[in-house]
Protein backbone atom coordinates (compact mmCIF):
# COMPACT_ATOMS: atom_id res chain seq x y z
CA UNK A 1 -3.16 -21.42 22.73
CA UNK A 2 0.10 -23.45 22.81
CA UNK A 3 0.71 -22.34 19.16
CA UNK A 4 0.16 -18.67 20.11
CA UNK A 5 2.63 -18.63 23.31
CA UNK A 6 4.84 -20.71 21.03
CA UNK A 7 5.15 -17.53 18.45
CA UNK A 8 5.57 -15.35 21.55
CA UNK A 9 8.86 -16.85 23.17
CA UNK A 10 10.41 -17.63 19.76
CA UNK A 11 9.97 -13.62 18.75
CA UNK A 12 11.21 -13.09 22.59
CA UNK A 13 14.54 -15.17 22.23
CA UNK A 14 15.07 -12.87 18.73
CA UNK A 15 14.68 -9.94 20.30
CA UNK A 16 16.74 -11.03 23.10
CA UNK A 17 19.62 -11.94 20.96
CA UNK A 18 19.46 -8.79 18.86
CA UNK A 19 19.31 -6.63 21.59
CA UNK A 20 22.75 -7.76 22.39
CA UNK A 21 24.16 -6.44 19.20
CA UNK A 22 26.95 -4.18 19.27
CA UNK A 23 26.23 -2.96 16.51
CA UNK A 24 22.11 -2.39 16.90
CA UNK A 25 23.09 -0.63 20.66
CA UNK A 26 25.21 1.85 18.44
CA UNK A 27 22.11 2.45 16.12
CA UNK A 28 19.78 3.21 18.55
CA UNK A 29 22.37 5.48 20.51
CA UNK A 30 23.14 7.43 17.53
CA UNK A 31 19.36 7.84 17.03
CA UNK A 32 18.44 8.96 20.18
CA UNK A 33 21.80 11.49 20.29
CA UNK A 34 21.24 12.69 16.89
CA UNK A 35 16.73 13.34 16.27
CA UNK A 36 15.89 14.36 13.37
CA UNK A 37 12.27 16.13 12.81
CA UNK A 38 9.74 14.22 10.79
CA UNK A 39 7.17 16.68 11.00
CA UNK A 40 8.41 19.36 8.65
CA UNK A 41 6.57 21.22 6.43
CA UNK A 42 7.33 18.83 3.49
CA UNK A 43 6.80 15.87 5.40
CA UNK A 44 2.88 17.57 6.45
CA UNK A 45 2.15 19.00 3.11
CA UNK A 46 3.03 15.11 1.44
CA UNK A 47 0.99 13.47 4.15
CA UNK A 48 -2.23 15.75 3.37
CA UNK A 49 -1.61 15.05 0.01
CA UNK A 50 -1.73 11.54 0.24
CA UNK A 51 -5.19 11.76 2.72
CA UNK A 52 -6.81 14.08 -0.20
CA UNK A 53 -5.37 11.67 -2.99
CA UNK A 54 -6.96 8.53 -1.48
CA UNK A 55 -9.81 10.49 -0.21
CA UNK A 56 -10.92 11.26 -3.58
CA UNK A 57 -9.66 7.68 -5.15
CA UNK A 58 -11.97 5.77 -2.57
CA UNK A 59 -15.26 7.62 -3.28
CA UNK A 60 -15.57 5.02 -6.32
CA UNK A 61 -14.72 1.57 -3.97
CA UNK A 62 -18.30 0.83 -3.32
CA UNK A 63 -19.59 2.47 -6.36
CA UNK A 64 -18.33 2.15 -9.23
CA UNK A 65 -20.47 -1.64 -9.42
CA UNK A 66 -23.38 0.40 -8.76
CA UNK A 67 -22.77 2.83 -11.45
CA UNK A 68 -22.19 0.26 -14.12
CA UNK A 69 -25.18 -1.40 -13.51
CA UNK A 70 -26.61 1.89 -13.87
CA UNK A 71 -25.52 1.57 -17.35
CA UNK A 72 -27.81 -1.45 -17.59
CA UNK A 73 -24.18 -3.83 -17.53
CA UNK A 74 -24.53 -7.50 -15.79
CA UNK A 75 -22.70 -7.59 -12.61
CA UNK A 76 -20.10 -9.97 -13.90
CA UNK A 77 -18.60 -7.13 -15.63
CA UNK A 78 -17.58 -5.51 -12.84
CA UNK A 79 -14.37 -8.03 -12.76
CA UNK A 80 -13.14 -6.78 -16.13
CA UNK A 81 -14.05 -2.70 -15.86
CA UNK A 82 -11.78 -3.42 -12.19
CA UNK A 83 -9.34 -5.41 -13.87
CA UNK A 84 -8.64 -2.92 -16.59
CA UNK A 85 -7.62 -0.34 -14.33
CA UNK A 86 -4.72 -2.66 -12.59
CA UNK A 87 -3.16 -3.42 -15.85
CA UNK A 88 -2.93 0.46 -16.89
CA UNK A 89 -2.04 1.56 -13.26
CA UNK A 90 0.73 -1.14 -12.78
CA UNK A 91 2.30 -0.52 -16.45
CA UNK A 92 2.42 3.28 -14.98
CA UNK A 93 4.01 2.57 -11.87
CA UNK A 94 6.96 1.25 -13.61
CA UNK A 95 7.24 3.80 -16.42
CA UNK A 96 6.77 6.81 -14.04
CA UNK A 97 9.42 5.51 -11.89
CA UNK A 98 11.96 6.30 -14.39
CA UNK A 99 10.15 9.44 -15.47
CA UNK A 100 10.10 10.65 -11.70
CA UNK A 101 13.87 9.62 -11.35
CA UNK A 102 15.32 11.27 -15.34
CA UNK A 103 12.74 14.32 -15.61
CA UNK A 104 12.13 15.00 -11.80
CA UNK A 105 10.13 15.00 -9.24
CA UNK A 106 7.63 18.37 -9.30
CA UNK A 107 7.02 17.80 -13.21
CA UNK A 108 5.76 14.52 -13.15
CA UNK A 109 3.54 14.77 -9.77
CA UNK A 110 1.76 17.99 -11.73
CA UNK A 111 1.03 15.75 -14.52
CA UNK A 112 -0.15 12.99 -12.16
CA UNK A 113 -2.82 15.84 -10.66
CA UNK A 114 -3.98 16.68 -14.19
CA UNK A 115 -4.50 13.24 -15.94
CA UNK A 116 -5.70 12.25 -12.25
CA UNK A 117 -8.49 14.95 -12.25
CA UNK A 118 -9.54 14.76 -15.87
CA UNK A 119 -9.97 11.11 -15.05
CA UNK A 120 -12.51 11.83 -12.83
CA UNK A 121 -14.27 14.44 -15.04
CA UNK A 122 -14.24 11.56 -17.80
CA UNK A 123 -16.61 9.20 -15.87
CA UNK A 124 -19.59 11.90 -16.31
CA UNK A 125 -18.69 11.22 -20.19
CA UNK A 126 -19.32 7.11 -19.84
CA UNK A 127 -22.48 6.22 -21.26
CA UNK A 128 -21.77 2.68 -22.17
CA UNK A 129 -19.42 0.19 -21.51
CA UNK A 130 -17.27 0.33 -23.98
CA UNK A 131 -16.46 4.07 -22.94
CA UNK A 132 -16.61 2.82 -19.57
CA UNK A 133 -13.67 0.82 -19.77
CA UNK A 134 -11.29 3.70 -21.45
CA UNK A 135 -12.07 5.94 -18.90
CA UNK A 136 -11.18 3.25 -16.67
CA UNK A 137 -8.16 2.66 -18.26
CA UNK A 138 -7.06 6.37 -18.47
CA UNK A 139 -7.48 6.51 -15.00
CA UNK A 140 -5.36 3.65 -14.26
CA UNK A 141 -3.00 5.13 -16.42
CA UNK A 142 -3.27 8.26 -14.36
CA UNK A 143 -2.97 6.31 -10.63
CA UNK A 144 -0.19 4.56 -11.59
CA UNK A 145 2.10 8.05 -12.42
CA UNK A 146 0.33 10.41 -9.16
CA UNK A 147 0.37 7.91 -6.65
CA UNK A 148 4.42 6.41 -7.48
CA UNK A 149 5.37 9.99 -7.36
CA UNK A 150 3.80 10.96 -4.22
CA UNK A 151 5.93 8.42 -2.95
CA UNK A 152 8.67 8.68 -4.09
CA UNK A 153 8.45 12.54 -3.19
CA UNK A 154 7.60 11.19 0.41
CA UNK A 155 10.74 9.03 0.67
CA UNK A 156 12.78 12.13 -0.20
CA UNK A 157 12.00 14.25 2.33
CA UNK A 158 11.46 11.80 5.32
CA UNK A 159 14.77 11.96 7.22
CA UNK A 160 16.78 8.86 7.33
CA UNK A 161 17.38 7.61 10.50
CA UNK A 162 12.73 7.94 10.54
CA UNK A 163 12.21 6.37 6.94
CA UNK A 164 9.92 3.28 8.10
CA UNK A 165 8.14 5.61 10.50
CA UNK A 166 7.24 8.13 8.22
CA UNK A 167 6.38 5.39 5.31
CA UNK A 168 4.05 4.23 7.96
CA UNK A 169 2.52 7.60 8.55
CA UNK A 170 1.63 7.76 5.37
CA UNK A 171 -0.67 4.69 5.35
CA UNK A 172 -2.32 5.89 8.48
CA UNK A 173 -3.14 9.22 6.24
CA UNK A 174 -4.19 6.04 3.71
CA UNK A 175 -6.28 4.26 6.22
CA UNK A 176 -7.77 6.98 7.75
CA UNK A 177 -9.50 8.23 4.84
CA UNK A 178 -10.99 4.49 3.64
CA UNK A 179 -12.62 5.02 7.41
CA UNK A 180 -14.84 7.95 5.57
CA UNK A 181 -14.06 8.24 2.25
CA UNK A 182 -16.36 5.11 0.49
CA UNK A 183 -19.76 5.91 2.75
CA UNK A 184 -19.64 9.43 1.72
CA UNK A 185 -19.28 8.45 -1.89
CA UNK A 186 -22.37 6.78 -1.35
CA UNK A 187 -24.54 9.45 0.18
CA UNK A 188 -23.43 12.00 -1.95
CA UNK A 189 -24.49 9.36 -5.40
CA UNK A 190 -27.74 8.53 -2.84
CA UNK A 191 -28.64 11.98 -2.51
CA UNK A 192 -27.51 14.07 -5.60
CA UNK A 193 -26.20 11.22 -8.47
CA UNK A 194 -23.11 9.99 -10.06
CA UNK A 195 -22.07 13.15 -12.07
CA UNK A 196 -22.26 15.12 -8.50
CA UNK A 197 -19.69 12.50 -6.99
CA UNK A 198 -17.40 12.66 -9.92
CA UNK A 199 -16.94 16.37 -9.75
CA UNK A 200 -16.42 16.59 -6.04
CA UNK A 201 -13.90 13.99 -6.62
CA UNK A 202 -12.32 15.73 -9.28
CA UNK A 203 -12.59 19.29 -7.21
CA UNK A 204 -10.84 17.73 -4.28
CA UNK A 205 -7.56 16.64 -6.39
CA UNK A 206 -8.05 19.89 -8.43
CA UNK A 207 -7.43 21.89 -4.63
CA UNK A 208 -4.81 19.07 -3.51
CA UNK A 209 -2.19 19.59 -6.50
CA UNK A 210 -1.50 23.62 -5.01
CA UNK A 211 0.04 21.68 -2.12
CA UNK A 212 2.37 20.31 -4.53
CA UNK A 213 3.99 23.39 -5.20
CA UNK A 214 5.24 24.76 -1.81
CA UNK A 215 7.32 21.93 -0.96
CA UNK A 216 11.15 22.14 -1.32
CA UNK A 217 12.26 19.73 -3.97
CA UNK A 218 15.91 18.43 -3.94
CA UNK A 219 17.92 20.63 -6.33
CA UNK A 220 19.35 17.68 -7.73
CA UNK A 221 16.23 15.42 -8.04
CA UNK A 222 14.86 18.28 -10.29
CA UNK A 223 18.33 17.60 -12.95
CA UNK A 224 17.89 15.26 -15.31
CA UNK A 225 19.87 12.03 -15.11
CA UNK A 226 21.06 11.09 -18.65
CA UNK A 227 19.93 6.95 -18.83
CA UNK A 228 22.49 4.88 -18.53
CA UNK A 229 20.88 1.81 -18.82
CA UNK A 230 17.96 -0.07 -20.35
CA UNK A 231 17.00 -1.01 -16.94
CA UNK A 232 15.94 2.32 -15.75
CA UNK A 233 12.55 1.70 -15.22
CA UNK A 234 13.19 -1.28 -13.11
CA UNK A 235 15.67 -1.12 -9.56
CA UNK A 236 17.03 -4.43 -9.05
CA UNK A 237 17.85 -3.86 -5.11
CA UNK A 238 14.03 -3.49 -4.52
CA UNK A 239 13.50 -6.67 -6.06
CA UNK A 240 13.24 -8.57 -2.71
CA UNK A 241 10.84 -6.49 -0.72
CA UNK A 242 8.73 -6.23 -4.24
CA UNK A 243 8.87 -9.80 -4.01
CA UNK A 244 7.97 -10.15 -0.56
CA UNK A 245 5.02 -7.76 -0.90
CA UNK A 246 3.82 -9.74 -3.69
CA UNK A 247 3.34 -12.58 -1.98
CA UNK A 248 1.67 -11.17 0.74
CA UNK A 249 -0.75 -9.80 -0.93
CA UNK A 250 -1.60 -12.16 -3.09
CA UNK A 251 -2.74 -14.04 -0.46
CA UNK A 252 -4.51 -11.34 1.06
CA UNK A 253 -6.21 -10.69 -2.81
CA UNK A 254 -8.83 -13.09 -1.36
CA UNK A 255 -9.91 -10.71 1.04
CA UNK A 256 -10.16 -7.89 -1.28
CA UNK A 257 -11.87 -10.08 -4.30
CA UNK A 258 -14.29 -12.50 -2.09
CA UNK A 259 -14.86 -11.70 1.40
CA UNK A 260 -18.29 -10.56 0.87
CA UNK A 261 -19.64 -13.89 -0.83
CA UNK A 262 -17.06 -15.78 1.60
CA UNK A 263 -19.47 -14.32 4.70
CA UNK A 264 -22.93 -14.73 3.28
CA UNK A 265 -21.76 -18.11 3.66
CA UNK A 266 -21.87 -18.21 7.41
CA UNK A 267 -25.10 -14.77 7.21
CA UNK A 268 -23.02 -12.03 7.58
CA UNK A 269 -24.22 -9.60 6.27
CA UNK A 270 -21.61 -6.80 7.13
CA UNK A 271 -18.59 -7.97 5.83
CA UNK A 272 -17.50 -4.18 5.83
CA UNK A 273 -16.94 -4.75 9.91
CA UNK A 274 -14.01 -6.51 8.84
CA UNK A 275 -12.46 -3.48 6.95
CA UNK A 276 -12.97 -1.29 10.18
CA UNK A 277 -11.43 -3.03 12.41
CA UNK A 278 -8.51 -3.53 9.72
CA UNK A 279 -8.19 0.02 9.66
CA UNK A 280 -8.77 1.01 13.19
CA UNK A 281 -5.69 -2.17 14.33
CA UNK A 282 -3.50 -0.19 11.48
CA UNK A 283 -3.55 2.77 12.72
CA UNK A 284 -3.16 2.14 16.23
CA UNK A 285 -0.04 -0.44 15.60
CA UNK A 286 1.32 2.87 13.93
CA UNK A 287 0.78 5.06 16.64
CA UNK A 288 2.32 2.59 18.52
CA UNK A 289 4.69 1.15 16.90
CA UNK A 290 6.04 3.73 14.32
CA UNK A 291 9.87 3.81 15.22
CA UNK A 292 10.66 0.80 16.46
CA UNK A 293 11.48 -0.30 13.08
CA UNK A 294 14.40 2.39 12.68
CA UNK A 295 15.33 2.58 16.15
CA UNK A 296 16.03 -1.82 16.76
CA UNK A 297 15.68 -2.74 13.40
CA UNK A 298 13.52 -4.55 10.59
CA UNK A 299 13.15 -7.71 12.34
CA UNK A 300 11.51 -6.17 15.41
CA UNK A 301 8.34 -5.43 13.24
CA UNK A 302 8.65 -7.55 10.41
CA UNK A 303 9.16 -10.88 11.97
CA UNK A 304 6.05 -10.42 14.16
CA UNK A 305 4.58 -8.52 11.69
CA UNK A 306 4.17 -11.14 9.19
CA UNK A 307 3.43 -14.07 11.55
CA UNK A 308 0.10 -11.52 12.63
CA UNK A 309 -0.53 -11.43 9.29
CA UNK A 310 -0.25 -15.68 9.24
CA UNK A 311 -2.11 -15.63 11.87
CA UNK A 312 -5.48 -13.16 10.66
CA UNK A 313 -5.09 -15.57 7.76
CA UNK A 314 -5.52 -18.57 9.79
CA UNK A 315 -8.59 -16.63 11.63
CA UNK A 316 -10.20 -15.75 8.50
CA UNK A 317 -10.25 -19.38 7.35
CA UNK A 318 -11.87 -20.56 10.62
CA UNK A 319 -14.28 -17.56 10.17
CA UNK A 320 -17.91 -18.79 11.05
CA UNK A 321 -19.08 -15.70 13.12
CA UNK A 322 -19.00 -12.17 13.11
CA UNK A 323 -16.75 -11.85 15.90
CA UNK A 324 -14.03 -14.24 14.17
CA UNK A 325 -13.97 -11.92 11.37
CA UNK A 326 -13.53 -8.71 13.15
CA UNK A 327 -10.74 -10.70 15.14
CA UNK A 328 -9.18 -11.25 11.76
CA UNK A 329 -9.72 -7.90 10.18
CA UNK A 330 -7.98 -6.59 13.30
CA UNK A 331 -4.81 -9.43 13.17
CA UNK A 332 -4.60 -8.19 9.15
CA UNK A 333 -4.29 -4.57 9.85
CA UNK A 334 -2.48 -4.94 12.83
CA UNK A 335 0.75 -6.87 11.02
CA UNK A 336 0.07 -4.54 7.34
CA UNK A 337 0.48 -1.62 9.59
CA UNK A 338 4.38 -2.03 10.27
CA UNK A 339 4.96 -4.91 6.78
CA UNK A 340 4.14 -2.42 4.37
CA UNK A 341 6.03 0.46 5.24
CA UNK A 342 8.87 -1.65 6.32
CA UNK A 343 8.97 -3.81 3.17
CA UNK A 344 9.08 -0.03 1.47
CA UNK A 345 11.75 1.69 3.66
CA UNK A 346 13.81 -2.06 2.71
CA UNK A 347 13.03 -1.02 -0.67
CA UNK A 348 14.66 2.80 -0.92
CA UNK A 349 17.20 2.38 1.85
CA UNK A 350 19.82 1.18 -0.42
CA UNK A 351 19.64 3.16 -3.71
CA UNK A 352 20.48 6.48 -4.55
CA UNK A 353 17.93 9.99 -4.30
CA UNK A 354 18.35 9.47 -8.31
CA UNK A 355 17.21 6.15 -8.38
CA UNK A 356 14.33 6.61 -5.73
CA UNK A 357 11.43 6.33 -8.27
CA UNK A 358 11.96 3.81 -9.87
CA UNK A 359 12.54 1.61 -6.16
CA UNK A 360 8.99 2.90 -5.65
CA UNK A 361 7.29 1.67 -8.75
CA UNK A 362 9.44 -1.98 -8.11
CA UNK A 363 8.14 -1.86 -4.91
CA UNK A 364 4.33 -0.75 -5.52
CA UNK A 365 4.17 -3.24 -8.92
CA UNK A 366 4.84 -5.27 -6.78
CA UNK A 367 2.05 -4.57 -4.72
CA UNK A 368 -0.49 -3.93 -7.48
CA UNK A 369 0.78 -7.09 -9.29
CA UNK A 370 0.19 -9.80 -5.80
CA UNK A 371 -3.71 -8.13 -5.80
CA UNK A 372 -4.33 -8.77 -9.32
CA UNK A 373 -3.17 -12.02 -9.90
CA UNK A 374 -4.11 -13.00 -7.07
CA UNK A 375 -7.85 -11.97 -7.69
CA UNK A 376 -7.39 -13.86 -10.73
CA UNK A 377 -5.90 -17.47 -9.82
CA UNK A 378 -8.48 -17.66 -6.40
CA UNK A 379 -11.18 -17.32 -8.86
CA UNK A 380 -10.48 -20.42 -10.10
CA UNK A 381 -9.30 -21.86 -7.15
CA UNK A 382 -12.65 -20.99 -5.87
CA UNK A 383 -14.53 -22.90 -9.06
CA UNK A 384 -12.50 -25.86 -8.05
CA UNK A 385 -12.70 -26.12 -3.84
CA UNK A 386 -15.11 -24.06 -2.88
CA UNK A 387 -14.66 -20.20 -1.69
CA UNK A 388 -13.76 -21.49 2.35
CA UNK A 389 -10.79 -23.32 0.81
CA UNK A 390 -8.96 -20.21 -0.62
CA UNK A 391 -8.76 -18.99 2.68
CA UNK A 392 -6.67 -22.05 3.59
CA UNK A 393 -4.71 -22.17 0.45
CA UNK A 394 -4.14 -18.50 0.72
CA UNK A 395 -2.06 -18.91 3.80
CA UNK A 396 1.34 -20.77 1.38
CA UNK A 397 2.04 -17.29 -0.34
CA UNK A 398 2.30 -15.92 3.30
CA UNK A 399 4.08 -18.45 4.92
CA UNK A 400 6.98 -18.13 1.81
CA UNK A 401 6.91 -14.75 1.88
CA UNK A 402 7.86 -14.94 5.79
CA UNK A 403 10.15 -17.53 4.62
CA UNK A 404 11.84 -15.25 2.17
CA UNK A 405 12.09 -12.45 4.51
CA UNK A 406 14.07 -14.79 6.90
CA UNK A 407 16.47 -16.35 4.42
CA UNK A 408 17.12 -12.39 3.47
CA UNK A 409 17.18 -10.99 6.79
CA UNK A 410 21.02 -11.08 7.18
CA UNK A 411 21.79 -9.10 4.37
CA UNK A 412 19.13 -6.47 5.32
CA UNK A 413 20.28 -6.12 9.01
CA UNK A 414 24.09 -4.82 7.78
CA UNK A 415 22.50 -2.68 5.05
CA UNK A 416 19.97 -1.15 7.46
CA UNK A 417 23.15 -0.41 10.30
CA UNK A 418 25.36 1.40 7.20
CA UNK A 419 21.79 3.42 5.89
CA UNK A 420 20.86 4.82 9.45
CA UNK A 421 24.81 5.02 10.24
CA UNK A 422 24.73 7.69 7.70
CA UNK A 423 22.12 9.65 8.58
CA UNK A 424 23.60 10.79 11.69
């Protein structure tokens, strides 16, 4: 309890001092005297995009084990058929980046849609596990160019002085779908087969891609930019947040890769509990919470952010119960529900329209990158100490991350006042 009220009144002084800020007061008066509208037709169209995208994508979460047993596979090799996808979708990310940013925008999210949908269609054609894992890779392949670009075509059309707020809405549309999405992939392979679930799958993104066309592209994000360097594919000023991202999640890798043998441990059974109330705390902290990044400034959210994040960590490694575990599932999506689309707006903020994709596939390799090393290394950490230990080790990439962040902080705060200076 001490530790907790601790946190509290050293996130108060922060805020205290901040507030005093000349130059934050100015922000958030040129905000408030200057809205801009984040619900535009763009902005709506992207976000039902992004539900339908994920929608789909999650249908084959809890199933895709299931269907290569089916294929008479052992179990183990459900590690590698995962793993292949996460080295074609993060080599994507940073190649369609560049593509987005020297061939535009409209071009490359159409060929997202198609190679995403004949993905799909290609799992009815896997009958053994060899063909298996080059479906699985074409459909990494296809994730990593569809889902950079929708965000990349997100961060163009959210307004400014709203960026984190509208990154944020975007993984409630993310969240919100995982709520549905992975139970109905089972009942529909429960009730009519595999084949049925890969077609409505590929149906659904099939429908989704006509909401690509409608929305109003910048005229100059559709010219292409002659390369000028052999960087291209990589944007150095999204480094940090890439890095910081990283590191969070590789901690959090633990959850994804071994939460369900971590809570047999302790018999429970329902580790999915912990997923609900993950995405039930995100969404809520985003209702909440969704402009107080761009109105006070990073450090409002990501400073308490990450130490909720610390702290679900800490939770999950004392997990013995059920209730412990939702209590951590809630702490995780509570602080990933303003880190990630902060870390992402930190990302974008201070690079050119032109150079917008490829700060999205930084930032998102990032991402991919922390979840599947991480699954990796805590496998053999796990060998070595036992699976309760990871939990405990887990917390160092977290704690340096939040580290990072701090030692950074400075230079983000007078980027942050120029970027939102600008927009009004």
């Amino acid at each position: 309890m001490s530790i907790h009220y601790t946190i509290l009144s050293i996130c108060s002084v922060i805020y205290f001092l901040d507030s005093l800020s000349v130059k934050n007061l100015r922000r958030q008066m040129l905000i408030k005297s200057n809205p801009e509208k984040l619900w535009s037709k763009d902005f709506l169209l992207i976000f039902l995009i992004t539900f339908l995208m994920f929608f789909a994508f999650q249908f084959y979460l809890p199933t895709l084990a299931l269907f290569t047993k089916k294929l008479g596979e052992k179990s183990s090799l459900v590690g590698i058929v995962s793993g292949v996808f996460t080295v074609t979708a993060l080599l994507m990310r940073i190649f369609s980046g560049g593509l987005l940013d020297t061939h535009g925008r409209k071009k490359i999210f159409i060929l997202g849609f198609i190679t995403f949908m004949l993905s799909k269609i290609s799992y009815m054609f896997a009958t053994s596990m060899a063909i298996l894992i080059l479906v699985r890779l074409f459909h990494g392949f296809s994730w990593g160019i569809i889902s950079t670009a929708s965000n990349t075509v997100a961060t163009d059309v959210i307004p400014k002085s709203r960026l984190s707020e509208g990154t944020g809405f975007l993984f409630v549309a993310t969240t919100s779908s995982l709520m549905v999405s992975p139970s109905l992939g089972l009942k529909i392979v429960d009730e009519f087969g595999f084949n049925w679930m890969f077609l409505i799958s590929a149906l659904i993104i099939f429908a989704s891609m006509f909401l690509v066309f409608p929305i109003n592209y910048r005229k100059d994000e559709n010219e292409i930019i002659k390369k000028k360097s052999k960087f291209d594919f990589f944007e150095i000023e999204a480094s940090i947040p890439s890095l910081i991202i990283l590191l969070l999640n590789f901690g959090y890798s633990t959850v994804i890769t071994f939460l369900s043998l971590y809570t047999l441990q302790y018999d429970i059974k329902n580790s999915g509990i912990f997923f609900t109330a993950y995405s039930i705390a995100m969404i809520i902290t985003r209702l909440l919470f969704g402009r107080v990044g761009d109105r006070k400034g990073f450090n409002y959210v990501m400073i308490p952010g990450m130490l909720i994040v610390i702290i679900g960590g800490l939770f999950l490694y004392l997990t013995n119960n059920i209730f412990l575990l939702i209590v951590s599932g809630a702490l995780y999506g509570a602080g990933f529900g303003v880190v990630i689309p902060t870390t992402q707006a930190m990302a974008v903020m201070n690079v050119g329209y032109n150079r917008r994709g490829a700060a999205n596939a930084t930032f998102f390799a990032g991402l991919d990158a922390g979840i599947g090393a991480g699954s990796v290394f805590w496998g053999f950490v796990a060998n070595s100490f036992g699976l309760k230990m990871i939990y405990f080790f887990a917390l160092i990439p977290m704690i340096l991350a939040f580290l990072i962040y701090l030692f950074v902080s400075p230079k983000y705060r007078k980027l942050e006042t120029k970027f939102y200076e600008s927009s009004v």
